[in-house]
Protein backbone atom coordinates (compact mmCIF):
# COMPACT_ATOMS: atom_id res chain seq x y z
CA UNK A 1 214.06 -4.93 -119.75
CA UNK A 2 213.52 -3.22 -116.78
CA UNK A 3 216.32 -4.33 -114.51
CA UNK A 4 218.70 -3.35 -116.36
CA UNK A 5 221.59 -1.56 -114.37
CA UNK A 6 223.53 1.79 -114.87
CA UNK A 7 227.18 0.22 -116.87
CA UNK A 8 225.80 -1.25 -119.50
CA UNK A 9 228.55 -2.54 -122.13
CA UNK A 10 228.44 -0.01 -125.49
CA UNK A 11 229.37 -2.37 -127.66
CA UNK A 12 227.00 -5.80 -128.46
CA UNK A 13 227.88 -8.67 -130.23
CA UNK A 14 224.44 -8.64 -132.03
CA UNK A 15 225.36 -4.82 -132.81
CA UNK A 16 228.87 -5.98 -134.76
CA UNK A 17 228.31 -6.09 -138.41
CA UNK A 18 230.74 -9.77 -138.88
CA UNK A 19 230.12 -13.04 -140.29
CA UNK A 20 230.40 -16.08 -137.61
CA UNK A 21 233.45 -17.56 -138.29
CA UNK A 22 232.78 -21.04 -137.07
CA UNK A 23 233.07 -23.58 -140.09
CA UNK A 24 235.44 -21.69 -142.19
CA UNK A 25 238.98 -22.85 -142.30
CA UNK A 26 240.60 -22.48 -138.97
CA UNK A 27 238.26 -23.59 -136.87
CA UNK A 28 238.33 -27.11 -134.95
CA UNK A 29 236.66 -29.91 -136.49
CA UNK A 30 233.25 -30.07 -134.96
CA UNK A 31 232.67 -27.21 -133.73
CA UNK A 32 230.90 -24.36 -133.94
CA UNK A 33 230.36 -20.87 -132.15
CA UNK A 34 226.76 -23.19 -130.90
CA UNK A 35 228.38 -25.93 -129.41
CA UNK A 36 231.30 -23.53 -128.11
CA UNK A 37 227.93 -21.12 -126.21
CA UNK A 38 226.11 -24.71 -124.97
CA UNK A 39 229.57 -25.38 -123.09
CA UNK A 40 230.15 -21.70 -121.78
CA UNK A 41 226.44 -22.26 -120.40
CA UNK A 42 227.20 -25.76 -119.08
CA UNK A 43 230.73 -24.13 -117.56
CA UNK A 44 228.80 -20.93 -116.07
CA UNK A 45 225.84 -23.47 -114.26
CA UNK A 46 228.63 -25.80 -112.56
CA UNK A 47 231.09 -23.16 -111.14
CA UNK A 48 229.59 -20.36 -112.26
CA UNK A 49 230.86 -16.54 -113.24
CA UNK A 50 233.49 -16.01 -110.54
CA UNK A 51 235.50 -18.49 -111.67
CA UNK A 52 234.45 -18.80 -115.49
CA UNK A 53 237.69 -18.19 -118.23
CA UNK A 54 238.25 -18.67 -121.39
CA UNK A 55 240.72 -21.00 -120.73
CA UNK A 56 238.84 -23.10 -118.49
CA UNK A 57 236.18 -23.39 -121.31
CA UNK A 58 238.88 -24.43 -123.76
CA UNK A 59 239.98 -26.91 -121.35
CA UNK A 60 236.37 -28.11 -121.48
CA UNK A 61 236.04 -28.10 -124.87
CA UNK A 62 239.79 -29.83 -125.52
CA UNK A 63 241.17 -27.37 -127.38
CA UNK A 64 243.10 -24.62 -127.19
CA UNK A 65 242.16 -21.14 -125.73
CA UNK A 66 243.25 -19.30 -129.23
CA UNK A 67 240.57 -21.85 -130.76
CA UNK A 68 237.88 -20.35 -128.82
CA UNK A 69 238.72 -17.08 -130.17
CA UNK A 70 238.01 -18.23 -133.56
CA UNK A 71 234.23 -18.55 -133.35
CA UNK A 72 233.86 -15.34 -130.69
CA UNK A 73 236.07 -12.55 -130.20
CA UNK A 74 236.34 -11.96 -126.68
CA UNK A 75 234.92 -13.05 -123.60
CA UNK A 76 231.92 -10.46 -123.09
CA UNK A 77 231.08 -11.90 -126.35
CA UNK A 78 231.07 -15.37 -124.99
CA UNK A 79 229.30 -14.63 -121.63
CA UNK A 80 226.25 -12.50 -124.33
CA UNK A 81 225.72 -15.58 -126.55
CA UNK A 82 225.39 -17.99 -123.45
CA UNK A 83 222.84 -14.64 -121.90
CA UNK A 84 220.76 -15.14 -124.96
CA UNK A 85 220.84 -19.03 -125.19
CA UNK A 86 219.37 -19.38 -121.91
CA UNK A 87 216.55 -16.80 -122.31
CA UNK A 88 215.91 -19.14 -125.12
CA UNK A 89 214.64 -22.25 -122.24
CA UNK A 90 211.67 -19.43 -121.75
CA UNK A 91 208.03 -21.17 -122.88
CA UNK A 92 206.41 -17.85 -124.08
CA UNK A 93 202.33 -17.45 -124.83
CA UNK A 94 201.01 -16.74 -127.34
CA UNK A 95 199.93 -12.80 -126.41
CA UNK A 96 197.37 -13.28 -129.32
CA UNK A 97 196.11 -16.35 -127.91
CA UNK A 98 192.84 -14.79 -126.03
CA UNK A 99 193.70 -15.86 -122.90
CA UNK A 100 193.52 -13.74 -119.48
CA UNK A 101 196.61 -11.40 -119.61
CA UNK A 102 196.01 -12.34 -115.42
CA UNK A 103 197.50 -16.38 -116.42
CA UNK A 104 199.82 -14.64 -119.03
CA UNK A 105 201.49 -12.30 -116.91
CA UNK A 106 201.93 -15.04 -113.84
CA UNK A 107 203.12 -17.63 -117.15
CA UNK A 108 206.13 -15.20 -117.48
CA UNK A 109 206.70 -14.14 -114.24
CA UNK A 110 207.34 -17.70 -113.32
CA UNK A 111 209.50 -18.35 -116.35
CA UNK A 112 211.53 -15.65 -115.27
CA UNK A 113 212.12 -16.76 -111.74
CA UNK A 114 212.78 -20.44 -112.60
CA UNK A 115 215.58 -19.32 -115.34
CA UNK A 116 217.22 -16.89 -112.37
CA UNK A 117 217.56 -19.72 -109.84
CA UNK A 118 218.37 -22.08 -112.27
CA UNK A 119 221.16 -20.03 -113.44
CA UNK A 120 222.57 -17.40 -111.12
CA UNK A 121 224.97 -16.18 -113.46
CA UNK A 122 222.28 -14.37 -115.49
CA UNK A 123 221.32 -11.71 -112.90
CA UNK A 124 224.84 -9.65 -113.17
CA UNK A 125 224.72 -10.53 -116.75
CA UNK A 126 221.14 -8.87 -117.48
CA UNK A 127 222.39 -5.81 -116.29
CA UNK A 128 225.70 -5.54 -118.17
CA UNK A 129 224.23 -6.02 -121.74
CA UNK A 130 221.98 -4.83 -124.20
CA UNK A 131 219.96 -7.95 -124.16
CA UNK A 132 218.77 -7.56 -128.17
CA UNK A 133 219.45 -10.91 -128.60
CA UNK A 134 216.76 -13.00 -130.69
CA UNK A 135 215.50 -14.93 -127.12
CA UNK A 136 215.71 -12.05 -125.53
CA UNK A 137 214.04 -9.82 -128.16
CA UNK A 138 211.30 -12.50 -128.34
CA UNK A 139 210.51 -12.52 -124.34
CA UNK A 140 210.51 -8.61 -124.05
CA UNK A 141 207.93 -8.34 -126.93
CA UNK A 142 205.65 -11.13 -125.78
CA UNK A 143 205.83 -9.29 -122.21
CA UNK A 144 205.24 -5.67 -123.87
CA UNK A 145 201.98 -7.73 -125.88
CA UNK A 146 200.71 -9.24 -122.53
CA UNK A 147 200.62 -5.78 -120.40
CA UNK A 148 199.28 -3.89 -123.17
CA UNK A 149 196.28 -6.50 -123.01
CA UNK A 150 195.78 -5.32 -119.00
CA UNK A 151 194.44 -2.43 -119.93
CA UNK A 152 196.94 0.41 -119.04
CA UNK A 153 197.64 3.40 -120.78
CA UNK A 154 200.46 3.21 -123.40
CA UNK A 155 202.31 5.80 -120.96
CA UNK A 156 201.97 3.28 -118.07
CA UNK A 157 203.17 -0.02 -119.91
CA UNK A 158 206.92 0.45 -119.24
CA UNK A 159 205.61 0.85 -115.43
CA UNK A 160 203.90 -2.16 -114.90
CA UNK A 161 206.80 -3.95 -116.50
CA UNK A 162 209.39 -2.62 -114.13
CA UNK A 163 207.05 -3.18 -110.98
CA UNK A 164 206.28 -6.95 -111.97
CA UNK A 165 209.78 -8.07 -113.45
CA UNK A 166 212.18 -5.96 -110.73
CA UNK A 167 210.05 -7.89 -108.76
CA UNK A 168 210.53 -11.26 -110.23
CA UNK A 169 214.19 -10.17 -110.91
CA UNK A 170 215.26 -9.45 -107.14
CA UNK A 171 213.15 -12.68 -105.90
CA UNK A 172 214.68 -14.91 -108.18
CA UNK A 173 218.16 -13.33 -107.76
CA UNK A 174 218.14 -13.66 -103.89
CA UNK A 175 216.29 -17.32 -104.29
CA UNK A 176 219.15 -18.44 -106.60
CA UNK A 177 222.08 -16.94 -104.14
CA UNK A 178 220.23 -18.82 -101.37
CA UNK A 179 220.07 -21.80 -102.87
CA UNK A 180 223.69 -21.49 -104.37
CA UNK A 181 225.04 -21.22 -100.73
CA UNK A 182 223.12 -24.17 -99.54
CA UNK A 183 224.96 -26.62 -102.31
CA UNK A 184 228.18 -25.16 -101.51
CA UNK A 185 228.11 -25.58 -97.71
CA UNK A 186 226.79 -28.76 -98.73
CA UNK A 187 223.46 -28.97 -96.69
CA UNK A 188 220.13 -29.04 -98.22
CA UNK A 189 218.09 -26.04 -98.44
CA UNK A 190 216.17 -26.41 -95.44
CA UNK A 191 218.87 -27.39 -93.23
CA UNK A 192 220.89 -24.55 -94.55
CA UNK A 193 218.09 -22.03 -93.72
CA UNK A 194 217.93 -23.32 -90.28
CA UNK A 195 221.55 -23.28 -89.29
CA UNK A 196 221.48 -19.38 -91.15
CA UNK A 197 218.67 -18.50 -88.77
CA UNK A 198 220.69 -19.91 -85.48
CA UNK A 199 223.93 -18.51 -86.45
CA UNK A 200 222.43 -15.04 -87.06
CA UNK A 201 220.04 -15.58 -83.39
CA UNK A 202 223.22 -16.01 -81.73
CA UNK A 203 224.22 -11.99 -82.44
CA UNK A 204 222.79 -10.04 -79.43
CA UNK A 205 221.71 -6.81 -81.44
CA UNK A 206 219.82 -9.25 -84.13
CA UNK A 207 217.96 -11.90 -81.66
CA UNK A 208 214.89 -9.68 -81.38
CA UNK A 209 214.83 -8.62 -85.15
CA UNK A 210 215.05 -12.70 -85.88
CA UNK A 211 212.39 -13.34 -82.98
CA UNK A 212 209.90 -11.37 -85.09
CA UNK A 213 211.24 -12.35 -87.81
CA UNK A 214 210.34 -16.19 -86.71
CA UNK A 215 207.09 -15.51 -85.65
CA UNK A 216 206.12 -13.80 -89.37
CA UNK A 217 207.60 -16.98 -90.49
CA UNK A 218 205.53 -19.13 -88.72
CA UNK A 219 202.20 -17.49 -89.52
CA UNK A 220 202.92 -17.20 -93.25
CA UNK A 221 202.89 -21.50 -93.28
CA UNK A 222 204.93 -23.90 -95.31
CA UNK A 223 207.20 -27.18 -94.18
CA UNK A 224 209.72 -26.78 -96.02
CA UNK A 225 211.87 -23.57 -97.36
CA UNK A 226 210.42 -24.45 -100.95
CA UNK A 227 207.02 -24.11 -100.09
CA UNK A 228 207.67 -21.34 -97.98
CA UNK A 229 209.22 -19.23 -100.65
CA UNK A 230 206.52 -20.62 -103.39
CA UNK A 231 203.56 -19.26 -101.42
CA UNK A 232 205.42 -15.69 -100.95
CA UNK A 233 206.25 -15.58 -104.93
CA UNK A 234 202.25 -16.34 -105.73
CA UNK A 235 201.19 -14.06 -103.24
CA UNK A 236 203.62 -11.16 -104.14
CA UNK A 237 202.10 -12.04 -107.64
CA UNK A 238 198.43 -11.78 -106.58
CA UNK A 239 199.58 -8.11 -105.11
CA UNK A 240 201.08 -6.86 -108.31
CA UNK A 241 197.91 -8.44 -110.29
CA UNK A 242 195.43 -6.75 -108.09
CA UNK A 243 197.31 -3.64 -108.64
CA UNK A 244 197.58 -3.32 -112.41
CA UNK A 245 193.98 -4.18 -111.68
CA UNK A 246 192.90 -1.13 -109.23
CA UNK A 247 194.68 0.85 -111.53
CA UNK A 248 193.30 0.21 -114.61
CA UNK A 249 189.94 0.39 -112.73
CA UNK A 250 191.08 4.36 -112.08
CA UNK A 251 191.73 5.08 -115.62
């Protein structure tokens, strides 16, 4: 997709021609290179990538850190399976379906943000692999299906891709570090926003800048930092729409 960065990883544990050795003799009772991914993504949410090991995930598995290595080989295998499993929480439409690619493209754009603030951990990962997993195979061909229904010129597809999901991809990046920092200074979001916002007033050379910055704030509406960052995401949306739009309209 199109945020991925410059570094990506050669090799791909999709790309590696080996049977999955969970459930052949050596293995733990129980388990399975499944079960072993749904902890690695349950390990990844709660203290995320920083601090992720294999060793803390055999820990949370009880076994073993050579166990682990029986149903993946190494951890950049791991951290690619979990990648994929999430993408797999994605509720894609049907591209097919005849509905407006306008409701389509917002459908997936919003799928996309939730699964970046609900897991930080994916952003650094998107840009390190391939992505050909299955999930991810399956959301980059319903998004492909969905633009090409906009009207654009097969040329321009790979365009509006990159200008709606870099989008979504640096919104729900930044929303998901925001939010991160709130639970670990342990404040809610909107109290953490507002001690932020004093803290950085306090700096001589940035009180004007955050001045401005309040007054924008104020105008744009919203109670709460939720609703304040919702009604920026749909509006940023109704922007790239009208765009694809215009252009379309040009030919």
């Amino acid at each position: 997709m199109a945020e991925a960065a410059h570094g990506v990883r050669e090799t791909s544990v999709w790309l590696k021609d080996k049977a999955r050795r969970g459930g052949r003799g050596g293995g733990q009772p129980g388990l399975d290179r499944d079960r072993v991914t749904e902890a690695a993504v349950r390990l990844l949410d709660a203290e995320g990538l920083a601090r992720f090991s294999m060793r803390r995930l055999a820990a949370e598995l009880n076994v073993t850190p050579m166990s682990v290595y029986w149903y993946v080989d190494t951890k950049d295998d791991l951290l690619e399976l979990a990648l994929d499993a999430v993408m797999g929480e994605f509720r894609l439409p049907d591209a097919d379906a005849g509905e407006d690619w306008r409701d389509q493209l917002r459908a997936l754009a919003r799928e996309y943000r939730g699964l970046l603030v609900r897991h930080p951990w994916v952003s650094p990962l998107a840009g390190t692999f391939l992505n050909i997993g299955p999930n991810y195979l399956a959301f980059s061909r319903t998004v492909q299906g969905v633009v090409r229904r906009t009207g654009v010129p097969e040329r321009r597809v790979t365009s509006v891709i990159s200008a709606v999901f870099q989008f979504v991809y640096g919104y729900g990046t930044l929303e998901g570090h925001f939010l991160a920092g709130a639970a670990a200074s342990g404040l809610g979001p909107d109290d953490y926003f507002r001690h932020a916002m004093t803290a950085v007033s306090d700096v001589p050379r940035a009180a004007e800048v955050i001045e401005e910055s309040k007054k924008i704030m104020a105008a744009r509406g919203g109670e709460t930092v939720a609703e304040m960052m919702e009604r920026d995401f749909e509006y940023a949306l109704d922007l790239l729409t009208a765009g694809i739009e215009v252009m379309v309209a040009r030919g």
